[in-house]
Protein backbone atom coordinates (compact mmCIF):
# COMPACT_ATOMS: atom_id res chain seq x y z
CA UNK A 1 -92.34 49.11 38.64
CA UNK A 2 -91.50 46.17 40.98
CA UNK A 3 -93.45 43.88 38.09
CA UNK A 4 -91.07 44.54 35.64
CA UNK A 5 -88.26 44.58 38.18
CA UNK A 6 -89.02 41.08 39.29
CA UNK A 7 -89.48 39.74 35.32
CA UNK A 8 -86.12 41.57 34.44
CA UNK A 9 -84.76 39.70 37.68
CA UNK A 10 -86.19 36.59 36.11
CA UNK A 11 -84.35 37.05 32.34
CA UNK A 12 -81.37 36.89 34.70
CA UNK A 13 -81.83 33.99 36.14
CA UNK A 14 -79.60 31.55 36.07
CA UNK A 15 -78.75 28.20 37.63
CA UNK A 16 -75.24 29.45 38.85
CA UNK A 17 -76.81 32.73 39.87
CA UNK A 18 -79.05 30.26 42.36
CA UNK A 19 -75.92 28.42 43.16
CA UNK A 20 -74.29 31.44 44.00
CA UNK A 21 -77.37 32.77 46.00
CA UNK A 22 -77.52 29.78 48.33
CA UNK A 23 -73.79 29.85 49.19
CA UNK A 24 -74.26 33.40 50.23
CA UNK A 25 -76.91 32.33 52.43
CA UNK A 26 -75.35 28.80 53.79
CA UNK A 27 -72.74 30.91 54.88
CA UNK A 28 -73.92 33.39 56.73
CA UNK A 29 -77.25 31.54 58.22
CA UNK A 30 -76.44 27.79 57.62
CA UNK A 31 -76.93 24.99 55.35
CA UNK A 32 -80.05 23.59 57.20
CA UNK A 33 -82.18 27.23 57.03
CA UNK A 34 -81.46 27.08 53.01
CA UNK A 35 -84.84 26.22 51.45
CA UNK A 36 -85.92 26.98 47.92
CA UNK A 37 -88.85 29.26 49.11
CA UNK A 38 -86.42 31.65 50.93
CA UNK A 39 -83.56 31.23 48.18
CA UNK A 40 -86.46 32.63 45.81
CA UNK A 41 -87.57 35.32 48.71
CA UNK A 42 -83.79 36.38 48.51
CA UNK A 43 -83.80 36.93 44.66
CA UNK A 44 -87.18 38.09 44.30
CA UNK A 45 -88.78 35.66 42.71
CA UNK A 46 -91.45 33.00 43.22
CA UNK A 47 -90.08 29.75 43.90
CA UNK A 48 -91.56 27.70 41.31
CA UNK A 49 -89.31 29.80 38.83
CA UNK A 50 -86.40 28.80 40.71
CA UNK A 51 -86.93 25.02 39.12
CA UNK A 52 -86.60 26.63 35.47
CA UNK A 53 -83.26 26.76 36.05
CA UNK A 54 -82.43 23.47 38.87
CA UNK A 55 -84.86 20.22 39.50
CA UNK A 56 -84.53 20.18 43.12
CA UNK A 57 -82.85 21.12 46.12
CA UNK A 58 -80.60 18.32 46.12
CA UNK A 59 -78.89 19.40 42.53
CA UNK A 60 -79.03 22.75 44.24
CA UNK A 61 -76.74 21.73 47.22
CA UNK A 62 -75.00 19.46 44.98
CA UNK A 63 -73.79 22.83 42.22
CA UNK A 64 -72.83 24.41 45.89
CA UNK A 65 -70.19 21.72 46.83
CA UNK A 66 -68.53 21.77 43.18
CA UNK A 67 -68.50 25.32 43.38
CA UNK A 68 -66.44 25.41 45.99
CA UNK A 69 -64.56 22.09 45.57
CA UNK A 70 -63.52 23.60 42.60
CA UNK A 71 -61.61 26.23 44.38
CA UNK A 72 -58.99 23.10 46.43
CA UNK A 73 -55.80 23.11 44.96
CA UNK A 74 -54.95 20.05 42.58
CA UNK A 75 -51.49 18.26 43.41
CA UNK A 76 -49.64 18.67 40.72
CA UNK A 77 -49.36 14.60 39.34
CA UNK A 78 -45.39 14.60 39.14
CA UNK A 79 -44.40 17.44 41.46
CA UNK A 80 -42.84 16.61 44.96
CA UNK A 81 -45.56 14.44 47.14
CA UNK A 82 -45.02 15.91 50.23
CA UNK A 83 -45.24 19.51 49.66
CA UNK A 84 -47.87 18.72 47.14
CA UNK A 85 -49.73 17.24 49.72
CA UNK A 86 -49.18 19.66 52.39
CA UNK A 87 -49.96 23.03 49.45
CA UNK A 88 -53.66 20.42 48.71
CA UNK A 89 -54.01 20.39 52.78
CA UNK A 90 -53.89 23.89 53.06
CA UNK A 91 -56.13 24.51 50.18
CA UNK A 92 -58.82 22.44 51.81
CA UNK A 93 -58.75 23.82 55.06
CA UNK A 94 -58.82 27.35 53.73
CA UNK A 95 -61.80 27.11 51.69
CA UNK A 96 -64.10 24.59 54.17
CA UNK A 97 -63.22 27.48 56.88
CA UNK A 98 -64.77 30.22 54.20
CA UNK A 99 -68.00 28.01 54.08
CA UNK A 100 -68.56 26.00 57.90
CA UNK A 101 -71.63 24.28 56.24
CA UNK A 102 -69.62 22.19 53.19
CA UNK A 103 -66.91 19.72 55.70
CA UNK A 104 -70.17 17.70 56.52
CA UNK A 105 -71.78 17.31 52.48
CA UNK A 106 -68.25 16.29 51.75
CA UNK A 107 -68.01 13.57 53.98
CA UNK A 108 -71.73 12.53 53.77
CA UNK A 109 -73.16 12.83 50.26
CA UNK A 110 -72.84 10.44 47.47
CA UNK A 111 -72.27 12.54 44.64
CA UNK A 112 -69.48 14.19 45.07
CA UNK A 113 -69.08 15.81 41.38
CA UNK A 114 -66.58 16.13 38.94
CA UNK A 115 -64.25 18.75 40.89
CA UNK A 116 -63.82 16.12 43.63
CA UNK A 117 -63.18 13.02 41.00
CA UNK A 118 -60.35 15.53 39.88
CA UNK A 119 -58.96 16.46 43.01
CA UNK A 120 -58.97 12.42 43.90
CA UNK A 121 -57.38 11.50 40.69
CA UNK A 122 -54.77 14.01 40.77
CA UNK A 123 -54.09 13.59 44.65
CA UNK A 124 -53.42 9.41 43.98
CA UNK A 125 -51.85 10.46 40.44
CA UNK A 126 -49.46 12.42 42.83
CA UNK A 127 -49.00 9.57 44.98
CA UNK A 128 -48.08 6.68 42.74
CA UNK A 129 -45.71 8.51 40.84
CA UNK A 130 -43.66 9.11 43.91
CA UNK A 131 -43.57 5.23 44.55
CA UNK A 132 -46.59 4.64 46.60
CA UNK A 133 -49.44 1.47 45.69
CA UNK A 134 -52.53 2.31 44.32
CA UNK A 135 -53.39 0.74 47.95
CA UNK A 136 -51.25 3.22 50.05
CA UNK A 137 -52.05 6.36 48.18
CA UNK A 138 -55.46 5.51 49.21
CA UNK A 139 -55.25 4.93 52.62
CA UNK A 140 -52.63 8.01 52.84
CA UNK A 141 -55.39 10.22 51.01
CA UNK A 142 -58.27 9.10 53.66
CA UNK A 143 -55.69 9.70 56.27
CA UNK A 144 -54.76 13.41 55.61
CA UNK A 145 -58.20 13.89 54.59
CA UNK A 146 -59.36 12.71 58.14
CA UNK A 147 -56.87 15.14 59.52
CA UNK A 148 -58.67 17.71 57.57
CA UNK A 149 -62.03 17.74 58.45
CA UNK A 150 -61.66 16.36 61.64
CA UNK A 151 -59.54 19.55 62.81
CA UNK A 152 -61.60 21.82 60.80
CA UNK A 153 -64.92 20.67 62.02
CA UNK A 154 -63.58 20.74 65.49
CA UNK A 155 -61.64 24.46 65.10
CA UNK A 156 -65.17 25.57 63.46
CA UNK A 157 -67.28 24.38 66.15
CA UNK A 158 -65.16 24.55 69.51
CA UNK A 159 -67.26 26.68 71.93
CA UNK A 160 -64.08 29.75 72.57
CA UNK A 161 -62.34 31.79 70.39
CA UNK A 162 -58.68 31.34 70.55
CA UNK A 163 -58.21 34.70 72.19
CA UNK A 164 -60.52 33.62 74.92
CA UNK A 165 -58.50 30.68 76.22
CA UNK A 166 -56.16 31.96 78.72
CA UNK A 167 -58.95 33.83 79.95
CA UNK A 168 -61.12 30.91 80.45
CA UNK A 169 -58.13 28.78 81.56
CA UNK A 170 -57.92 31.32 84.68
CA UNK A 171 -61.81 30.73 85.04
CA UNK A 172 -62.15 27.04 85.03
CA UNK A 173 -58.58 26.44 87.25
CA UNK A 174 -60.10 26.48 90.13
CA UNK A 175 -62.58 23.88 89.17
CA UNK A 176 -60.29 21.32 88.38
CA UNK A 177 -59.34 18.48 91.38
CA UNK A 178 -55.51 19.30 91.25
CA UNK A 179 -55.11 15.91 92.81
CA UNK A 180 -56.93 13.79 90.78
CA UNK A 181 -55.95 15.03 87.38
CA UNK A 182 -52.55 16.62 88.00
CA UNK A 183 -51.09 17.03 84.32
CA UNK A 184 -54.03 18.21 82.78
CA UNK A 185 -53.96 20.95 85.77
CA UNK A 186 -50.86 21.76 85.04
CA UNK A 187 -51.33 22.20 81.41
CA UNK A 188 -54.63 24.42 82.20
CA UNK A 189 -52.36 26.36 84.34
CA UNK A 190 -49.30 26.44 81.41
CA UNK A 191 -52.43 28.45 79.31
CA UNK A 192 -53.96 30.56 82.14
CA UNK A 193 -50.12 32.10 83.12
CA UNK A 194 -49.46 32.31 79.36
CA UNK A 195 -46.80 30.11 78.77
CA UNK A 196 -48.81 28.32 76.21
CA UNK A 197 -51.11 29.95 74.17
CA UNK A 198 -53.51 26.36 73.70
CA UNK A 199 -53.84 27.41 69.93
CA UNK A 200 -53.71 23.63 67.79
CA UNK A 201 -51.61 23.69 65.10
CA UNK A 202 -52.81 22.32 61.94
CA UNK A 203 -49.04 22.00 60.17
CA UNK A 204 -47.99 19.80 63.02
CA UNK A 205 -50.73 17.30 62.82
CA UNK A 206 -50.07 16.95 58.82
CA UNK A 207 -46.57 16.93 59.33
CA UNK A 208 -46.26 14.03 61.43
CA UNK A 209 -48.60 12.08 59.05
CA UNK A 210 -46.16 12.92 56.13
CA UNK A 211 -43.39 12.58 58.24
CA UNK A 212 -44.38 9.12 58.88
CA UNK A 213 -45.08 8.04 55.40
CA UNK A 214 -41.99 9.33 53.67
CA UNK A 215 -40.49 5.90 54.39
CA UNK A 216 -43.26 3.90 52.97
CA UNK A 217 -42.44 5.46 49.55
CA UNK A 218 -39.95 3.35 46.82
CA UNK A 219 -38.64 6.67 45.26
């Protein structure tokens, strides 16, 4: 019975099924536990059947990022820049939030796939047609794209919840020498009475990068 289970398992097979697999399991456990003897374990199968469908673990990872790279938002090439660039933003952050382990393979691997050559072309395609250089939408793409993963990485991996941080703002008052670091004792103590709620604000850091390029534009 579990014979022919595993060799109808293995009819099904499929590289997207894989891809699909491993994003399952980056997400919940992390991209550095994903190997392709547990992503076979997971499906049932022994893991040299697994390279039927994929050469190596490196096209493996490399299907996960387009499958969700695919999901960003494309700037539409002649709509308004700004709120084209603030609906792509939002896109972004939304999906790299879903999956914690894909803001890194972004940044860090060198084939970045045909969903990403899109989303670039579209994003400067965007850009120049509201006035900018080829040479500013460039540097205005790496800019809100630093905004991105910079706050995303850090809102992913910052050590309290937000609900905990007037809680721990109470906790760690005490600790801090009032004297020698007045304002950021006072804004410890702004969180810990509740006057401020400590929560970063993604809007606000785009918005004063597209506030400050609006000028920069000839149209």
């Amino acid at each position: 019975m579990i014979k022919k289970k595993n060799q109808k398992l293995k009819k099904q097979l499929s590289k997207d099924v894989l891809v699909q697999t491993a994003i399952s399991f980056a997400d919940k456990n992390g991209i550095d536990s994903l190997s392709m003897r547990n992503l076979a374990q997971l499906l049932g199968v022994e893991a040299m059947s697994l390279y039927n469908h994929i050469q190596n673990k490196d096209e493996l990872i490399d299907g996960m990022v387009e499958s969700c790279v695919i999901l960003f938002s494309l700037p539409k090439v002649k709509g308004q820049w700004k709120k084209e660039m603030k609906r792509r933003a939002r896109s972004v952050r939304e999906v790299l939030l879903s999956h914690p382990w894909l803001t890194i393979l972004l940044v860090s691997r060198v084939n970045i796939g045909e969903s990403m050559l899109r989303y670039f072309n579209d994003s400067i395609g965007c850009l120049v047609n509201a006035g900018f250089t080829y040479k500013q939408a460039d540097q205005i793409i790496n800019a809100i794209d630093s905004h991105i993963y910079g706050f995303t990485l850090q809102e992913l991996n910052f050590p309290f919840k937000p609900n905990e941080y007037k809680s721990k703002a109470s906790e760690y008052l005490p600790m801090i020498p009032k004297n020698d670091l007045i304002y950021f004792y006072n804004l410890t103590k702004e969180v810990a009475m509740g006057k401020y709620n400590g929560k970063q604000n993604f809007d606000f850091g785009l918005d004063l990068i597209l506030d400050g390029l609006k000028f920069q534009s000839k149209k």
